[in-house]
N, C-alpha and C. Protein backbone atom coordinates (compact mmCIF):
# COMPACT_ATOMS: atom_id res chain seq x y z
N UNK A 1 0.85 -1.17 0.00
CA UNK A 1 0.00 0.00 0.00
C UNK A 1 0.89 1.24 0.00
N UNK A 2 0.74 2.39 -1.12
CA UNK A 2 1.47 3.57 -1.05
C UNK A 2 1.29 4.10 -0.02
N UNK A 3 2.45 4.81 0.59
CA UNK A 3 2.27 5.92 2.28
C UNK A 3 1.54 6.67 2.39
N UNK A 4 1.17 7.22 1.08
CA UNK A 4 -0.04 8.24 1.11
C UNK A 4 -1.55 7.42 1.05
N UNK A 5 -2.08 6.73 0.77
CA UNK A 5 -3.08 5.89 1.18
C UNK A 5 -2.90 5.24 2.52
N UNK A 6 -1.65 4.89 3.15
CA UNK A 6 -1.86 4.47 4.79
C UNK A 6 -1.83 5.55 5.73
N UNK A 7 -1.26 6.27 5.34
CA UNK A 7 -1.67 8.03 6.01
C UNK A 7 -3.04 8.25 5.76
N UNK A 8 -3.62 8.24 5.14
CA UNK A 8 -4.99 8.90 4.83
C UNK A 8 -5.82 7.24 5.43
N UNK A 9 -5.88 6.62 5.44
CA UNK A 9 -6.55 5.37 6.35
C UNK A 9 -6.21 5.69 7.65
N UNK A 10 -4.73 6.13 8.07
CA UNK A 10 -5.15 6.28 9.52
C UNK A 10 -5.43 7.10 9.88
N UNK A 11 -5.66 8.75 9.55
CA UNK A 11 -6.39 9.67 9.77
C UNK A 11 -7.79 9.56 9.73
N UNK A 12 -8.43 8.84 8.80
CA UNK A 12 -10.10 8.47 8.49
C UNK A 12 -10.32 7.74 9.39
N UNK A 13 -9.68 6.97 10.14
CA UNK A 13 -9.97 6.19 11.37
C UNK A 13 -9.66 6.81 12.71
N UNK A 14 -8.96 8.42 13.00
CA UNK A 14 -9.36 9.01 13.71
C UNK A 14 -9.98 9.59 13.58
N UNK A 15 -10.70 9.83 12.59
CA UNK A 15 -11.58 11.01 12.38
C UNK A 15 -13.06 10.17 12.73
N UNK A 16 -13.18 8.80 12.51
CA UNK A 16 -14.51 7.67 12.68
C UNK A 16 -14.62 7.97 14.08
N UNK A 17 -13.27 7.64 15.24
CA UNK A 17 -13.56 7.49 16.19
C UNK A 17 -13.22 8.95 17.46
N UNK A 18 -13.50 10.30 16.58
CA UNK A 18 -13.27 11.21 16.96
C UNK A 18 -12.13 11.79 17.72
N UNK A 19 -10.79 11.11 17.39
CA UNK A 19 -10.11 11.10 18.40
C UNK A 19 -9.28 12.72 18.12
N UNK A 20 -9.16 12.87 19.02
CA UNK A 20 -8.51 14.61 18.98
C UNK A 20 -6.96 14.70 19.15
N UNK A 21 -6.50 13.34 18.75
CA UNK A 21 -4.83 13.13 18.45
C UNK A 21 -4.55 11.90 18.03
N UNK A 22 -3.24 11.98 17.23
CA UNK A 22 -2.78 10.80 16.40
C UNK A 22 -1.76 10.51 17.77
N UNK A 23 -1.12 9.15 18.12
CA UNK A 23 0.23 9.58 18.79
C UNK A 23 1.21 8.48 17.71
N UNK A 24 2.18 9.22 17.93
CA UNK A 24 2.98 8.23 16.83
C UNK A 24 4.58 8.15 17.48
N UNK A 25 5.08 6.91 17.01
CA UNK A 25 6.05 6.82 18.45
C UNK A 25 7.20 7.84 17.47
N UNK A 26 8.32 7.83 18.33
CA UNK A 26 9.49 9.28 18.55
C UNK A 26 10.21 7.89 17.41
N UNK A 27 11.13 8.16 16.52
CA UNK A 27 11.73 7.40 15.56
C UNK A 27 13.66 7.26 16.03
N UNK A 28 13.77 7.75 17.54
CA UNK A 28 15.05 7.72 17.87
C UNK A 28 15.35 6.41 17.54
N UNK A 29 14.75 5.51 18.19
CA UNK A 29 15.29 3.80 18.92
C UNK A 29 14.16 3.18 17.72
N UNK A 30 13.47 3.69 16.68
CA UNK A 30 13.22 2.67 15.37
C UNK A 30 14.19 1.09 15.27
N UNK A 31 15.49 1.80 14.78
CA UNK A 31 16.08 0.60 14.05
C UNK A 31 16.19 -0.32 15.51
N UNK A 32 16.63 0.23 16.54
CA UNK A 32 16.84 -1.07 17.71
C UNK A 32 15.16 -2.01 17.92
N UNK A 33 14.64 -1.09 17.86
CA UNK A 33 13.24 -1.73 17.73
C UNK A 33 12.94 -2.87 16.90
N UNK A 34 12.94 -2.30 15.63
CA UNK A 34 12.60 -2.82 14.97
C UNK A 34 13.51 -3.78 14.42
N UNK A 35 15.25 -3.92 15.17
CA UNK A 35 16.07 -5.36 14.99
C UNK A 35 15.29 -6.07 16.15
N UNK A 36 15.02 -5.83 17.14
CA UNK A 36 14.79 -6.52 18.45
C UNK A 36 13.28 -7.57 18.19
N UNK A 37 12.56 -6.97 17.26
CA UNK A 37 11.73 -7.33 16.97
C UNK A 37 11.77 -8.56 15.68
N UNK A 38 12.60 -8.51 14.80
CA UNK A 38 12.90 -8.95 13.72
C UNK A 38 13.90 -10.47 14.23
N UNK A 39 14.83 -10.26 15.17
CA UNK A 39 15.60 -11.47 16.29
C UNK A 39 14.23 -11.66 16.81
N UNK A 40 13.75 -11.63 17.69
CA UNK A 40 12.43 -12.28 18.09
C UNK A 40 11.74 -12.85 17.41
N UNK A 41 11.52 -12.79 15.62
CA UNK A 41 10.68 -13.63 14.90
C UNK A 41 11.45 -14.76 14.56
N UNK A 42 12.72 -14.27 14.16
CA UNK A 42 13.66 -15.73 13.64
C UNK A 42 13.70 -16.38 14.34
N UNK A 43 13.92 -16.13 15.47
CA UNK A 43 14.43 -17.08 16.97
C UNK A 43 12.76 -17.88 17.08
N UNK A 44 11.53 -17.44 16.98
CA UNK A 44 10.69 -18.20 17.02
C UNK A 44 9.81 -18.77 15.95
N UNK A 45 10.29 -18.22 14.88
CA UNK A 45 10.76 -18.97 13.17
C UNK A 45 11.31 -20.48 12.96
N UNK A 46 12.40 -20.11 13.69
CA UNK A 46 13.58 -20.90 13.33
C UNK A 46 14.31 -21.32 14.64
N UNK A 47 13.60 -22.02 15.53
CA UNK A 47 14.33 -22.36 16.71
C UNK A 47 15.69 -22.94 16.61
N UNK A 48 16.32 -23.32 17.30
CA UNK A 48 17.91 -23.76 17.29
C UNK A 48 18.88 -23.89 16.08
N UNK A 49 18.18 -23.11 15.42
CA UNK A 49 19.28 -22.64 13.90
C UNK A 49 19.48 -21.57 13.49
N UNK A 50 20.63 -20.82 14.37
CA UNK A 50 21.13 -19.51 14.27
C UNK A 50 21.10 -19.23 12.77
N UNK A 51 21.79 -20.32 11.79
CA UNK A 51 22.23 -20.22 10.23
C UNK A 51 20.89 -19.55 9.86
N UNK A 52 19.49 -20.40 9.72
CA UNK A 52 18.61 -20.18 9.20
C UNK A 52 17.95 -19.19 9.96
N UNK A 53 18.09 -18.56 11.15
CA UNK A 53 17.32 -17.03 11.72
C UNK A 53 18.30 -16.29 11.25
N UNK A 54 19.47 -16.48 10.90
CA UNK A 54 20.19 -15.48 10.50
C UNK A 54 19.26 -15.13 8.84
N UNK A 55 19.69 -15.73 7.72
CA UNK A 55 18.94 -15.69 6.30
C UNK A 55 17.19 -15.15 6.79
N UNK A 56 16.41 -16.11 8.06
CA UNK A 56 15.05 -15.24 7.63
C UNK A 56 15.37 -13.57 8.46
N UNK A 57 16.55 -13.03 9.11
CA UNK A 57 16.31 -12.02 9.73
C UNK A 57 16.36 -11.54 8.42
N UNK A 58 17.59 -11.33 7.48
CA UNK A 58 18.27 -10.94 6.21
C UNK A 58 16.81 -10.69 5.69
N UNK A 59 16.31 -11.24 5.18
CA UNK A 59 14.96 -11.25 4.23
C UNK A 59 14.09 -10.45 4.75
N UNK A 60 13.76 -10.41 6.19
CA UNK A 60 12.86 -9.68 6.75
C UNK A 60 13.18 -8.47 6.83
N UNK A 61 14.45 -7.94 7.20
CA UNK A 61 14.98 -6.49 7.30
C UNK A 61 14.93 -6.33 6.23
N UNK A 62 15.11 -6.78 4.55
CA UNK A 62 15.28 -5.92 3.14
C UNK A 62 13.51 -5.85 3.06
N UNK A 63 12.63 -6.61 4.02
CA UNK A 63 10.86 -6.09 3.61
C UNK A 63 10.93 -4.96 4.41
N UNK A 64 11.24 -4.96 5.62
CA UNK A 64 11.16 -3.97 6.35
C UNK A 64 11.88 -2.21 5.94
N UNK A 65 12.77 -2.66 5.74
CA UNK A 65 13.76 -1.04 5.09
C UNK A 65 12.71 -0.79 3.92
N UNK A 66 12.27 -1.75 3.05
CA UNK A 66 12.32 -1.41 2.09
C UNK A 66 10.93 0.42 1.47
N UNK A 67 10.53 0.66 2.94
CA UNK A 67 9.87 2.08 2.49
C UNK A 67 10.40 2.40 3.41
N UNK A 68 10.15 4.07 3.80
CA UNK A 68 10.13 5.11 4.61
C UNK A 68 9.48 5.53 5.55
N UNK A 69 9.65 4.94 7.17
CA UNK A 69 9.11 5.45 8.02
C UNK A 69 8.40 7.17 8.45
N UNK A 70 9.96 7.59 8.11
CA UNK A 70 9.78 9.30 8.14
C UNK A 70 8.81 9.76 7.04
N UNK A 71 9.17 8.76 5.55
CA UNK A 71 7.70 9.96 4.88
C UNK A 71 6.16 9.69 5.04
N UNK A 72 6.27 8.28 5.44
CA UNK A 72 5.00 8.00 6.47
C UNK A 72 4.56 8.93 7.20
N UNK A 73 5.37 9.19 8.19
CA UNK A 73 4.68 10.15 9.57
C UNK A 73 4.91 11.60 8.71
N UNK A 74 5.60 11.85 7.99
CA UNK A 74 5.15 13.04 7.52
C UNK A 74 4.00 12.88 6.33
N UNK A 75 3.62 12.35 5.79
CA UNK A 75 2.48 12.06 5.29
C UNK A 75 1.19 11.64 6.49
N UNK A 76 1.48 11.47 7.34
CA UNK A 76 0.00 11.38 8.60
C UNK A 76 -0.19 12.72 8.94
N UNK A 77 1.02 13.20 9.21
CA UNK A 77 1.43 14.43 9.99
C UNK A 77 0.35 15.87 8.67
N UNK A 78 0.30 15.96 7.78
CA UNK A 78 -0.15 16.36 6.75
C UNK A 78 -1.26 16.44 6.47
N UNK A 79 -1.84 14.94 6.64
CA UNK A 79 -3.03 14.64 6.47
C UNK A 79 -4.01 14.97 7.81
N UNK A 80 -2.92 14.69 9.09
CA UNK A 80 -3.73 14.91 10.06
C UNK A 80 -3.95 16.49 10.31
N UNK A 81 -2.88 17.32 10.08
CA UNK A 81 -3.55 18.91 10.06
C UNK A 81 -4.82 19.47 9.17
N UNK A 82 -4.54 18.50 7.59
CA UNK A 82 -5.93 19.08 7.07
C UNK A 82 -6.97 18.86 7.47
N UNK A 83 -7.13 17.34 8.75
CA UNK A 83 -8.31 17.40 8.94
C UNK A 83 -8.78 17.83 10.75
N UNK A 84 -7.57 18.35 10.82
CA UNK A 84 -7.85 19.51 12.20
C UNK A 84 -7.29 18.84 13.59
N UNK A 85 -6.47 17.40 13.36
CA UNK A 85 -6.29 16.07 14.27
C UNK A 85 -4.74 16.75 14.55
N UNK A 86 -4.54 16.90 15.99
CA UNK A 86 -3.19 17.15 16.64
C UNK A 86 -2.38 15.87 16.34
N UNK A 87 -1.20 15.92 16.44
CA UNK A 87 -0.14 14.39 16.40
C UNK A 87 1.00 14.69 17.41
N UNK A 88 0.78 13.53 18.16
CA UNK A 88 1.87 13.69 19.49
C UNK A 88 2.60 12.25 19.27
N UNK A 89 3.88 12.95 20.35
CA UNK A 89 4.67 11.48 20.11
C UNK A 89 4.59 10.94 21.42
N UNK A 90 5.01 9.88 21.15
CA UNK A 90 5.25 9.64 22.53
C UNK A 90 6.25 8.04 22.33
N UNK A 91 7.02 7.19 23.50
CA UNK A 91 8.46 6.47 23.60
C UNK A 91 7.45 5.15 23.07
N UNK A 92 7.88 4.40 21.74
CA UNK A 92 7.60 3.20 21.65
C UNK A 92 8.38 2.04 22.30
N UNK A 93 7.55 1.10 22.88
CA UNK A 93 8.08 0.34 23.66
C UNK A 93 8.99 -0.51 22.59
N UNK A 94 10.16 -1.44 23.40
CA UNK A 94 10.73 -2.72 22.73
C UNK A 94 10.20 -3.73 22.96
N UNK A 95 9.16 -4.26 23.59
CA UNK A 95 8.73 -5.98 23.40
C UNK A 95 7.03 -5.46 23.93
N UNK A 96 6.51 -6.36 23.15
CA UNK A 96 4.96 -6.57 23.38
C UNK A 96 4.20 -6.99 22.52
N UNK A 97 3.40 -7.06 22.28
CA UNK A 97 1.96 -7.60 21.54
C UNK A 97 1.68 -6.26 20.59
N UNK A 98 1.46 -5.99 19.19
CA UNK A 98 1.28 -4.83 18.54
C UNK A 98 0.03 -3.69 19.40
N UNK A 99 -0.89 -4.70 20.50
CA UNK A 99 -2.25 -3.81 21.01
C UNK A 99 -1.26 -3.35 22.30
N UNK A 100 -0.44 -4.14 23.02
CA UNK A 100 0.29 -3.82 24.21
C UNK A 100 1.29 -2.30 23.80
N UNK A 101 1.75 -2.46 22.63
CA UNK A 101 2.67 -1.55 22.00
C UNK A 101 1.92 -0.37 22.07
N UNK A 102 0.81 -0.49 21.33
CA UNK A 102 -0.33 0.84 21.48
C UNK A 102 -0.37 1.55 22.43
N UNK A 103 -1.02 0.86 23.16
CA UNK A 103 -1.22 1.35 24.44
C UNK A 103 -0.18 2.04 25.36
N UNK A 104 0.94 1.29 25.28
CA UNK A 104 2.18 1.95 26.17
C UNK A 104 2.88 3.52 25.42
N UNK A 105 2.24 3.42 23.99
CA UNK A 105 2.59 4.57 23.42
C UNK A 105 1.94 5.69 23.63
N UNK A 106 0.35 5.20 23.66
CA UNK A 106 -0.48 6.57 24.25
C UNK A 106 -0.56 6.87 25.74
N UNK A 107 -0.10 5.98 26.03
CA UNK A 107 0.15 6.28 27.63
C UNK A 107 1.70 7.15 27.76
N UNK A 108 2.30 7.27 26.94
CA UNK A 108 3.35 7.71 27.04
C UNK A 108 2.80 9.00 26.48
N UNK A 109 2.30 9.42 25.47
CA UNK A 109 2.55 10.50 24.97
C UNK A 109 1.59 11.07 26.39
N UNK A 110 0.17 10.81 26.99
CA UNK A 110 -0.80 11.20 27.80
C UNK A 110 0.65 11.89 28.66
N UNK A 111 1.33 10.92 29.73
CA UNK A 111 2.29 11.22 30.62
C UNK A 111 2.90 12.34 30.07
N UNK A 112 3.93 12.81 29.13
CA UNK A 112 4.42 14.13 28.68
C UNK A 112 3.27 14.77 28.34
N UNK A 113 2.44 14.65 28.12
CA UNK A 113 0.69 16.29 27.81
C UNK A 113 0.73 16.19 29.51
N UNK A 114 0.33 15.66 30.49
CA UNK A 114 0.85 15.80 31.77
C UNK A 114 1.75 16.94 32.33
N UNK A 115 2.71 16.10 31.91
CA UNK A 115 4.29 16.81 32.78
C UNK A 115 4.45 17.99 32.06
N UNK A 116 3.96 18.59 30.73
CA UNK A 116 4.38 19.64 30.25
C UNK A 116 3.16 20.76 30.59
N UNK A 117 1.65 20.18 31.58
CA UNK A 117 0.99 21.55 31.68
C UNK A 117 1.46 22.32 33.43
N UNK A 118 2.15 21.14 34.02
CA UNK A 118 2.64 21.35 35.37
C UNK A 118 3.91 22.26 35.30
């Protein structure tokens, strides 16, 4: 799916469920993330064969690189001003369930909207 059609799907789905912010995680710790995550599939891919988690990590990182995180979020980021939707960041976690991940992200960004009206 082009970035500009998954930008504009996830804005239309805050806009369904009225939400008055996107949060989208901070892109410092991406790549550790997203190796930490990528060793976690091989390893339970490919149990006791380093050789072969090594080749499916290989394969999985050239799907993964292969678009642009940043013109993603600047394509949400875009889409979400035309349709009036704030975008906050907030610290994506390293291990969890993609709904656990969620959650610890908007709880993160909530905590800094917090600490920054005090």
């Amino acid at each position: 799916m082009p970035i500009s059609l998954l930008a504009k799907e996830i804005v239309a789905i805050a806009e369904t469920y009225k939400a008055g912010s996107i949060v989208l995680p901070k892109l410092g710790d991406i790549r550790e993330i997203i190796q930490s995550e990528i060793q976690a599939l091989a390893e339970a891919k490919c149990p006791g064969s380093v050789e072969i988690q090594q080749k499916y990590a290989k394969q999985y990182r050239v799907n993964v690189h292969s678009w642009s995180y940043g013109r993603l979020i600047q394509s949400i980021q875009s889409k979400a001003a035309q349709a009036g939707i704030m975008i906050e960041e907030g610290k994506q976690p390293i291990r969890g369930s993609p709904n656990e991940k969620a959650k610890e992200l908007a709880l993160s960004a909530y905590h800094l909207r917090l600490a920054r009206r005090s």
